[in-house]
Protein backbone atom coordinates (compact mmCIF):
# COMPACT_ATOMS: atom_id res chain seq x y z
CA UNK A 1 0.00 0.00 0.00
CA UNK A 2 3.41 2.76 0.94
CA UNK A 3 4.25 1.97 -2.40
CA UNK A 4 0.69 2.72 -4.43
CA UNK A 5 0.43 5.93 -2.20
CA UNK A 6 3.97 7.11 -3.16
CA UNK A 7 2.67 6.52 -6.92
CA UNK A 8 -0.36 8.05 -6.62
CA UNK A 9 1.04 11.29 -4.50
CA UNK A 10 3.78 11.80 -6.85
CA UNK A 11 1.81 11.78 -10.09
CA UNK A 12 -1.00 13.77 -8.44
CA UNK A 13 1.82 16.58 -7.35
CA UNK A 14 3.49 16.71 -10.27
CA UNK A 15 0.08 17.34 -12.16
CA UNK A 16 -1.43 19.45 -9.94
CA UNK A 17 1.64 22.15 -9.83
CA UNK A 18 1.57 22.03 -13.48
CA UNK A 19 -1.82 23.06 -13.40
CA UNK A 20 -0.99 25.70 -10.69
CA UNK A 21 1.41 27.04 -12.97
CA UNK A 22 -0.57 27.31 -16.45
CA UNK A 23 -3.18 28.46 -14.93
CA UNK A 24 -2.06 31.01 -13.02
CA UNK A 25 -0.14 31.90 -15.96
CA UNK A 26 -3.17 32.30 -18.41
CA UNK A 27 -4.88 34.59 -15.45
CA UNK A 28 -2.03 36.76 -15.28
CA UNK A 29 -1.49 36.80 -19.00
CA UNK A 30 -5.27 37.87 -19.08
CA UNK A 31 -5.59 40.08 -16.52
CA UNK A 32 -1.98 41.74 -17.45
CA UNK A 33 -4.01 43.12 -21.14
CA UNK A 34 -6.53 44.77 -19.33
CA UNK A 35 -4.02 46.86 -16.89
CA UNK A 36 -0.94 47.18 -19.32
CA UNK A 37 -2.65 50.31 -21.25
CA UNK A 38 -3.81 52.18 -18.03
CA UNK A 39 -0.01 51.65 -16.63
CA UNK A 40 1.20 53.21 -19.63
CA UNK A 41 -1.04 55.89 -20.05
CA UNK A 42 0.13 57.17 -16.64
CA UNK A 43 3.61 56.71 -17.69
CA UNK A 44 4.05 54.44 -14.41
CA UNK A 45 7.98 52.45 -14.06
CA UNK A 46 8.50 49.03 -14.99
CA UNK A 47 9.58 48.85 -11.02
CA UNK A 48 6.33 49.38 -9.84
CA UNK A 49 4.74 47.33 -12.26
CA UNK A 50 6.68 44.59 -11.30
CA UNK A 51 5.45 45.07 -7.75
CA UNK A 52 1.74 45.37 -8.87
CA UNK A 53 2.00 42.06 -10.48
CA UNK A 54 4.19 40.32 -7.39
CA UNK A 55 1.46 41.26 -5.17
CA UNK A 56 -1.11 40.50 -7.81
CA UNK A 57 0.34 36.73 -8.35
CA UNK A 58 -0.72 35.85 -4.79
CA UNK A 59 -4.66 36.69 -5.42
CA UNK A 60 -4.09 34.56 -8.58
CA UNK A 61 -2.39 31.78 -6.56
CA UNK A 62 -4.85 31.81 -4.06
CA UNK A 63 -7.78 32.00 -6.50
CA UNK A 64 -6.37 29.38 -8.83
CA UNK A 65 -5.78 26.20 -5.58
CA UNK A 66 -9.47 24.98 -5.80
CA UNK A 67 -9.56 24.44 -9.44
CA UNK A 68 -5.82 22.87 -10.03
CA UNK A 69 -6.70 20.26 -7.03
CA UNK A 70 -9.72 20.06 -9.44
CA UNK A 71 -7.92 19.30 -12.59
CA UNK A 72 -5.34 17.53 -10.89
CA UNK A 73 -7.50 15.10 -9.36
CA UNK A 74 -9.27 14.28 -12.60
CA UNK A 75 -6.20 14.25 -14.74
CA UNK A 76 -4.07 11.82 -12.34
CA UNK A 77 -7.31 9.64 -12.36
CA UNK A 78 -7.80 9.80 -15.68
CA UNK A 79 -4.16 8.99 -16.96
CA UNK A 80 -4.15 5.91 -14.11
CA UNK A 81 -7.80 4.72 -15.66
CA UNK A 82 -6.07 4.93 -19.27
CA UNK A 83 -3.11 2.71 -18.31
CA UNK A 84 -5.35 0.13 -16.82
CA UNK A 85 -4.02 0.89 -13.21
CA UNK A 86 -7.40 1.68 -11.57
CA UNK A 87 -8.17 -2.05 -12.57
CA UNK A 88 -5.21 -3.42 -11.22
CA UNK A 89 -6.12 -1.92 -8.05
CA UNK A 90 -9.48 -3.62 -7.84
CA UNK A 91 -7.87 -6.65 -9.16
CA UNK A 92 -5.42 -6.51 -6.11
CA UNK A 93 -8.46 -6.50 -3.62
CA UNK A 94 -7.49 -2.93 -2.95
CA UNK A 95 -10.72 -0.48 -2.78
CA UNK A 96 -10.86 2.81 -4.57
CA UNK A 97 -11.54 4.80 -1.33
CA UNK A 98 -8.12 3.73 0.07
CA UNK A 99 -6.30 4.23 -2.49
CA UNK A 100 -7.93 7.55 -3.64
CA UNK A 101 -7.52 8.60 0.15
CA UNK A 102 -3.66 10.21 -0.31
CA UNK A 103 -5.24 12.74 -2.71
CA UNK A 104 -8.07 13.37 -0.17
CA UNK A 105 -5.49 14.08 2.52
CA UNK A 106 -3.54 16.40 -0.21
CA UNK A 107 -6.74 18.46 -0.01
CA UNK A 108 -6.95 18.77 3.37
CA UNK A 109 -3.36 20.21 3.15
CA UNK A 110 -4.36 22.96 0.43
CA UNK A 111 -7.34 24.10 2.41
CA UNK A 112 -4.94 24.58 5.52
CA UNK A 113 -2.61 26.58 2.90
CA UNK A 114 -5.85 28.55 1.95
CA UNK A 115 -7.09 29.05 5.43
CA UNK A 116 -3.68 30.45 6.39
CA UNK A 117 -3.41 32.62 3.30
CA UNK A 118 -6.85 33.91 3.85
CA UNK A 119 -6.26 34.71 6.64
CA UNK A 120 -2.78 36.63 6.58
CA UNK A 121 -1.82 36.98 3.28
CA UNK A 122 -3.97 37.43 0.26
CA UNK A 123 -6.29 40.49 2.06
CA UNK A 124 -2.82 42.55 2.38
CA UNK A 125 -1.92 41.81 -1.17
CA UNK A 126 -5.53 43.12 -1.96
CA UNK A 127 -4.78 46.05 -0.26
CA UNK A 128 -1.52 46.64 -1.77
CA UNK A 129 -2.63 46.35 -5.11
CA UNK A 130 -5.51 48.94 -4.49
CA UNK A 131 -2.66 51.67 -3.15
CA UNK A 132 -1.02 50.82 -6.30
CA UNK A 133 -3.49 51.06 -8.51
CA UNK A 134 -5.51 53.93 -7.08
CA UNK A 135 -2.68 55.92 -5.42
CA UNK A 136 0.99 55.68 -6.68
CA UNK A 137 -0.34 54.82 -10.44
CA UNK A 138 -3.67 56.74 -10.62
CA UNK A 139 -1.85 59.18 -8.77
CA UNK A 140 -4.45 59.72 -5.97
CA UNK A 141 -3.72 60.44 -2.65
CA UNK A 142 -3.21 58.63 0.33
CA UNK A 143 -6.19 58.96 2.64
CA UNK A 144 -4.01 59.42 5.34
CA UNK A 145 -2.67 62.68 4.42
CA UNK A 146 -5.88 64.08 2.98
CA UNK A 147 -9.22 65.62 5.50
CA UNK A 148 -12.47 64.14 6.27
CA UNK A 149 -15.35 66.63 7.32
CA UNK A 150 -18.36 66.78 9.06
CA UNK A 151 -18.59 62.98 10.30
CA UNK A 152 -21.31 61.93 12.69
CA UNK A 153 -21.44 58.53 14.46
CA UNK A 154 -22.68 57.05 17.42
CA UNK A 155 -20.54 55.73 20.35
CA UNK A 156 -22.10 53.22 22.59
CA UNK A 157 -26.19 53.92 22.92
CA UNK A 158 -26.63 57.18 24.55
CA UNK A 159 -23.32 59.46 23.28
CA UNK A 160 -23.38 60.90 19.63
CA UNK A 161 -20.21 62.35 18.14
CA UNK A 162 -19.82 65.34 15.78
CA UNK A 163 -16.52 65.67 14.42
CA UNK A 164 -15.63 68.95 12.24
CA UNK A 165 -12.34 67.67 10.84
CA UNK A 166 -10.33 64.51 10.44
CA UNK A 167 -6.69 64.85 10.22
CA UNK A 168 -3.22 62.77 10.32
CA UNK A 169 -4.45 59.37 9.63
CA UNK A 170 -7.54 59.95 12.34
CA UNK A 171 -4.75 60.98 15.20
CA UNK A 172 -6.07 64.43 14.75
CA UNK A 173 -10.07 65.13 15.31
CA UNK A 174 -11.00 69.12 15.05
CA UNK A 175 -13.82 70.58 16.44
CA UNK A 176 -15.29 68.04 18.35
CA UNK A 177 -18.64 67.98 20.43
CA UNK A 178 -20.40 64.83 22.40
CA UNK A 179 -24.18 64.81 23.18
CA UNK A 180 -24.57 62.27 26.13
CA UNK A 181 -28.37 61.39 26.57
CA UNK A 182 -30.15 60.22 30.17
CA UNK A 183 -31.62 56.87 30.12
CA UNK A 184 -34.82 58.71 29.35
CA UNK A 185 -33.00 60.02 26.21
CA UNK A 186 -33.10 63.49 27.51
CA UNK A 187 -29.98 65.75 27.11
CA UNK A 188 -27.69 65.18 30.02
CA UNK A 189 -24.81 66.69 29.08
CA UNK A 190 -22.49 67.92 26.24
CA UNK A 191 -18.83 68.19 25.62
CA UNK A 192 -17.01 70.76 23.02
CA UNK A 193 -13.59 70.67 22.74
CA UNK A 194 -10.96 72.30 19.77
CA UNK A 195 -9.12 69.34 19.70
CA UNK A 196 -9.36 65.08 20.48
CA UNK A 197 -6.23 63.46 20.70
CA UNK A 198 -5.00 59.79 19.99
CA UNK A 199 -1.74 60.35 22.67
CA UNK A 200 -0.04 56.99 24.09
CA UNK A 201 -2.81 54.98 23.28
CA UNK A 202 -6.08 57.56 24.55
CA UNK A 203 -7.96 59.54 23.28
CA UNK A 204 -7.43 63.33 25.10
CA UNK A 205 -9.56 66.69 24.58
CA UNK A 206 -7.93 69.54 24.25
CA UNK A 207 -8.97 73.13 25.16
CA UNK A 208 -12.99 72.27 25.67
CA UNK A 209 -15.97 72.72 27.47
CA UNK A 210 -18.10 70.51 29.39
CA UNK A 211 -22.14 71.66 29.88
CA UNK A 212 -24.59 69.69 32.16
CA UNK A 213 -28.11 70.29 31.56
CA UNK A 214 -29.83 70.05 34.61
CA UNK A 215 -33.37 68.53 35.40
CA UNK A 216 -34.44 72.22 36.47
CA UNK A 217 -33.82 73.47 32.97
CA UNK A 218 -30.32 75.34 33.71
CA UNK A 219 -27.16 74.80 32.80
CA UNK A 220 -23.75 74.28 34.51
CA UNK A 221 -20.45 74.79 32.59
CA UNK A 222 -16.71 73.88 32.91
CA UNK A 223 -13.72 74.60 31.09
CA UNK A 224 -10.94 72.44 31.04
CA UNK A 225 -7.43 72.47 29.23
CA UNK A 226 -7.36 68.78 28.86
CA UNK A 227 -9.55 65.91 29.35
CA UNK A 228 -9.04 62.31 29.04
CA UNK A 229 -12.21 60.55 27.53
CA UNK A 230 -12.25 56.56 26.79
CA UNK A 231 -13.32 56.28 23.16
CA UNK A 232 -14.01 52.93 21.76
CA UNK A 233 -11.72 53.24 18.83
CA UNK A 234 -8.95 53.62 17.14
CA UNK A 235 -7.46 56.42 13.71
CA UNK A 236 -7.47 53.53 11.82
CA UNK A 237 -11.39 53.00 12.23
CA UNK A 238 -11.56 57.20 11.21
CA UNK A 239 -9.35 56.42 7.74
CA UNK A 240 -9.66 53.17 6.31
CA UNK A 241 -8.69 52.95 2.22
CA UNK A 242 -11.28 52.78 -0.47
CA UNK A 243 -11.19 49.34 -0.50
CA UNK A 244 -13.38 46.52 -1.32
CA UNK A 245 -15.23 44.95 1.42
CA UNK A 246 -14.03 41.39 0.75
CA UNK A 247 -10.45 42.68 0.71
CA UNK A 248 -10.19 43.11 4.45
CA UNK A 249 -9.25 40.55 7.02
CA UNK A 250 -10.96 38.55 9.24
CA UNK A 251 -10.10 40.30 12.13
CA UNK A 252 -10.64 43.79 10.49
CA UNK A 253 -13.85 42.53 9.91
CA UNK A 254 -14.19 41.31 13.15
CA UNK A 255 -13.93 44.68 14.80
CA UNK A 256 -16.07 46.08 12.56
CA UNK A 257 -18.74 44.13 13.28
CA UNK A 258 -18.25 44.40 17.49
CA UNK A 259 -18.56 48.22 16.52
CA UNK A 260 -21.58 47.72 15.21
CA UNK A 261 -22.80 45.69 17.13
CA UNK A 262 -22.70 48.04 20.06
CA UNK A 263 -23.65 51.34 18.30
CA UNK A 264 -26.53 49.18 17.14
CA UNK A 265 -26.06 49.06 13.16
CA UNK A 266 -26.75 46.85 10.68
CA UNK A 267 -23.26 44.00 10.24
CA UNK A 268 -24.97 41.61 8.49
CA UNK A 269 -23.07 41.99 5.30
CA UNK A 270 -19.53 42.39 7.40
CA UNK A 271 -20.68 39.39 8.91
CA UNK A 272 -21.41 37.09 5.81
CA UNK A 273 -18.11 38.20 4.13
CA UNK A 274 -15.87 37.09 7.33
CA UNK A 275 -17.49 33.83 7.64
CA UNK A 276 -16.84 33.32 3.83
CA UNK A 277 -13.02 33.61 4.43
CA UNK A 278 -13.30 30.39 6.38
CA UNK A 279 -15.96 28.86 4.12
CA UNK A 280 -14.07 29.07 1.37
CA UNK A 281 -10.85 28.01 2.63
CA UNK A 282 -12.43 24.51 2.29
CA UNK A 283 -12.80 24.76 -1.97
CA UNK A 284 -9.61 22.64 -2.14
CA UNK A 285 -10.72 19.67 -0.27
CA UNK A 286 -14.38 20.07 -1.76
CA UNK A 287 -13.12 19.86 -5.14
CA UNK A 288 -10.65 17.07 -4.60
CA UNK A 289 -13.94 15.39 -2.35
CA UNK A 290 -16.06 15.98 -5.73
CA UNK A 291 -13.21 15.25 -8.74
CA UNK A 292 -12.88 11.81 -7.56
CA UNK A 293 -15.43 9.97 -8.58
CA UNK A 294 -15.67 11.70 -11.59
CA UNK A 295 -11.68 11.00 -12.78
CA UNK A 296 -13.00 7.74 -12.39
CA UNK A 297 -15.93 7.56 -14.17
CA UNK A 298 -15.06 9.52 -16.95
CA UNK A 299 -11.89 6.89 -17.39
CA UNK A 300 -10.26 6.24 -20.12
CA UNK A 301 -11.96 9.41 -21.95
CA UNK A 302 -10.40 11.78 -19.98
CA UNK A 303 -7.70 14.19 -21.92
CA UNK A 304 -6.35 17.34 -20.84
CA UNK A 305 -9.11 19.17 -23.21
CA UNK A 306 -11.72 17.35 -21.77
CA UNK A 307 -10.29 17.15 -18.14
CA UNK A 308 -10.24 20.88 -18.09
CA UNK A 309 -13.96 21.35 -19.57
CA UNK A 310 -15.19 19.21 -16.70
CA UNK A 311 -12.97 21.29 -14.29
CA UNK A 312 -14.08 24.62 -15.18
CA UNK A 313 -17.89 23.12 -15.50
CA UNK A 314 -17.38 22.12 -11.79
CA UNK A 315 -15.72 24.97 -10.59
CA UNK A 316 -18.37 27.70 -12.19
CA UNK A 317 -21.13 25.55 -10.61
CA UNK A 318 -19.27 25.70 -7.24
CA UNK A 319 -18.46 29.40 -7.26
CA UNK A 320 -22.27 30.25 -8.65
CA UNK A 321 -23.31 27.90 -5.34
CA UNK A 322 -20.91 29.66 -3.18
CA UNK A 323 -21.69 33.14 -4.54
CA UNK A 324 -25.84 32.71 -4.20
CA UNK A 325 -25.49 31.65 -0.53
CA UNK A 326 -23.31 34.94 -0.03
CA UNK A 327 -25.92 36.43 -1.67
CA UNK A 328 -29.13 34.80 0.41
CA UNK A 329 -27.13 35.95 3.54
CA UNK A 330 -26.61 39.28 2.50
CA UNK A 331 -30.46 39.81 1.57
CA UNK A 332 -31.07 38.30 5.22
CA UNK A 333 -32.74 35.71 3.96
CA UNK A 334 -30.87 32.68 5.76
CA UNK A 335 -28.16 33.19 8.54
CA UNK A 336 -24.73 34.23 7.66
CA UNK A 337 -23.11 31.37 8.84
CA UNK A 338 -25.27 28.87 6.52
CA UNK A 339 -25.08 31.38 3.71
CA UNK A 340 -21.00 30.98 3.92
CA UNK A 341 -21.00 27.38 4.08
CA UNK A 342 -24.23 26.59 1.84
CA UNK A 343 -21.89 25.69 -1.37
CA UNK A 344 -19.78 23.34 1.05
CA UNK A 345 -22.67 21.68 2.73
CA UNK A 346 -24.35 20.79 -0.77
CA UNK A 347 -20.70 19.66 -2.41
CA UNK A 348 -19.98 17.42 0.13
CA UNK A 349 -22.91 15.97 0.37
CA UNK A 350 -23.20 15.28 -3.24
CA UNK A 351 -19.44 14.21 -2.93
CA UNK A 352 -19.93 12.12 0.19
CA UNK A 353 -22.49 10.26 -2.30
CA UNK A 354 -20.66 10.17 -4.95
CA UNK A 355 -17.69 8.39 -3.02
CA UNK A 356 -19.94 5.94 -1.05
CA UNK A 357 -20.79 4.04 -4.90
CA UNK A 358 -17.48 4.44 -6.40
CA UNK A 359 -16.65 0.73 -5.70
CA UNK A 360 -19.48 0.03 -7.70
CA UNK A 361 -17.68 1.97 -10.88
């Protein structure tokens, strides 16, 4: 048996980073004809195009696991079928769920890799593909340098904040002024201050005011030079980069939503996203799980033309699976947790079936 699983392993690995390779290669090749003319037409340095596409290899990579563990599972299958070795296997007494479990165990590896990429990796090469595309090609400007006005937000449920200015990355907050409301939402009482700043970790007013409204209608005020105040967050939650929701991490997302949460807003749609990251972390194994049985059964008809047909078929009906739950979640219509893993409960089931009657084959 150490000696069919050292076959099997090694063919399977040397297909499946061949298909890593070409098709990460197409994608780039692809994606590289769309962004080629606006480099140029900004006059941007091969240096920095270099970078874009360095950064922009590891979304590829990342994108591309599922559907080479696809390819590779149907290929290796395939080209074993072809020279008769599946039936030497049954003729040795030796079931097809044994010896097709080294490739399920490869899977299991390449979700790990995806989890851990998911997690750390690919949402920072999102990012740093958006600065470079949006600020040092398009020439924009870094948020951090530039001014926000006028916010409004709420902190915990009876304080609202109105902010003039935004400055230095959200260290800086101009003009500030709290309204604190009584449990009977009544005014209570009201700080103004020139300045709020993020010093050694607090938050600190600077040259303010503090009014109390008082049940008998008048008012008591106090000036103050500086004032310590415990704010809930951070500058980074007053500047965050145009980017796309799905390009932040798990545990940016994860703070968003505890904001929310306690200023009482709408997460669901932070929510669904973040639970996606995990969900789809498990595509590798899912698609190994679910390329089995069909290597098998497509035998001695599978080619590299046809392997990939029935690879991208697969993969489209998986990401169109995936991509509706994320959908159904976001509309509210199921829970965000089953909305993320909807696409992985139905493919293993289906593969779970499809496994349990391969012996039959």
């Amino acid at each position: 048996m150490k000696i069919l699983t050292r076959h099997i392993l090694r063919e399977y690995l040397k297909i499946y980073f061949l298909s890593l390779a070409s098709l990460e290669a197409i994608y780039l090749v692809i994606d590289s004809v769309e962004k080629i003319k606006n480099f140029l037409s900004h006059h941007a340095p091969w240096s920095l195009m270099g970078e874009f596409f360095a950064w922009r290899s590891i979304e590829v990579g990342f994108r591309v696991i599922p559907m080479s563990a696809l390819l590779a599972t149907i290929l290796t299958l395939g080209i074993a079928s072809k020279n008769h070795e599946i039936t030497a296997i049954k003729a040795a007494g030796i079931s097809l769920r044994k010896a097709t479990f080294p490739i399920i165990l490869v899977g299991l590896l390449l979700s790990g890799v995806e989890l851990a990429l998911n997690l750390w990796v690919v949402p920072h090469s999102y990012q740093m593909t958006d600065i470079i595309l949006s600020e040092r090609i398009n020439q924009g400007k870094d948020w951090s340098s530039t001014v926000r006005k006028n916010v409004w937000f709420r902190h915990g449920s009876r304080e609202i904040f109105r902010i003039a200015k935004i400055r230095d990355g959200g260290r800086t907050l101009s003009g500030v002024t709290i309204f604190h409301r009584n449990r009977h939402s009544e005014l209570h009482w009201s700080i103004t201050a020139s300045l709020l700043l993020y010093e050694n970790g607090t938050w600190t007013f600077h040259q303010g005011e503090r009014t109390v409204f008082n049940s008998d209608g008048t008012l008591s005020s106090s000036p103050f030079n500086t004032l310590s105040f415990p704010l809930d967050r951070r500058p980074d939650d007053f500047f965050i980069r145009k980017t796309h929701l799905s390009h932040l991490t798990y545990f940016q997302l994860g703070r968003y939503i505890s904001l929310m949460k306690a200023n009482g807003l709408p997460h669901t749609n932070f929510t669904v996203i973040r639970d996606g990251i995990i969900a789809f972390s498990a595509a590798s194994f899912l698609m190994v799980l679910f390329a089995i049985p069909f290597g098998i059964r497509e035998g001695r008809q599978v080619g590299i033309a046809r392997g990939f047909g029935v690879a991208l078929l697969l993969s489209l009906a998986y990401w169109t699976l995936y991509s509706m739950g994320l959908a159904l979640g976001r509309g509210e219509v199921i829970p965000p947790l089953l909305a993320a893993w909807l696409a992985n409960i139905a493919v293993f089931l289906v593969g779970v079936g499809l496994i349990s009657s391969m012996n039959r084959v």
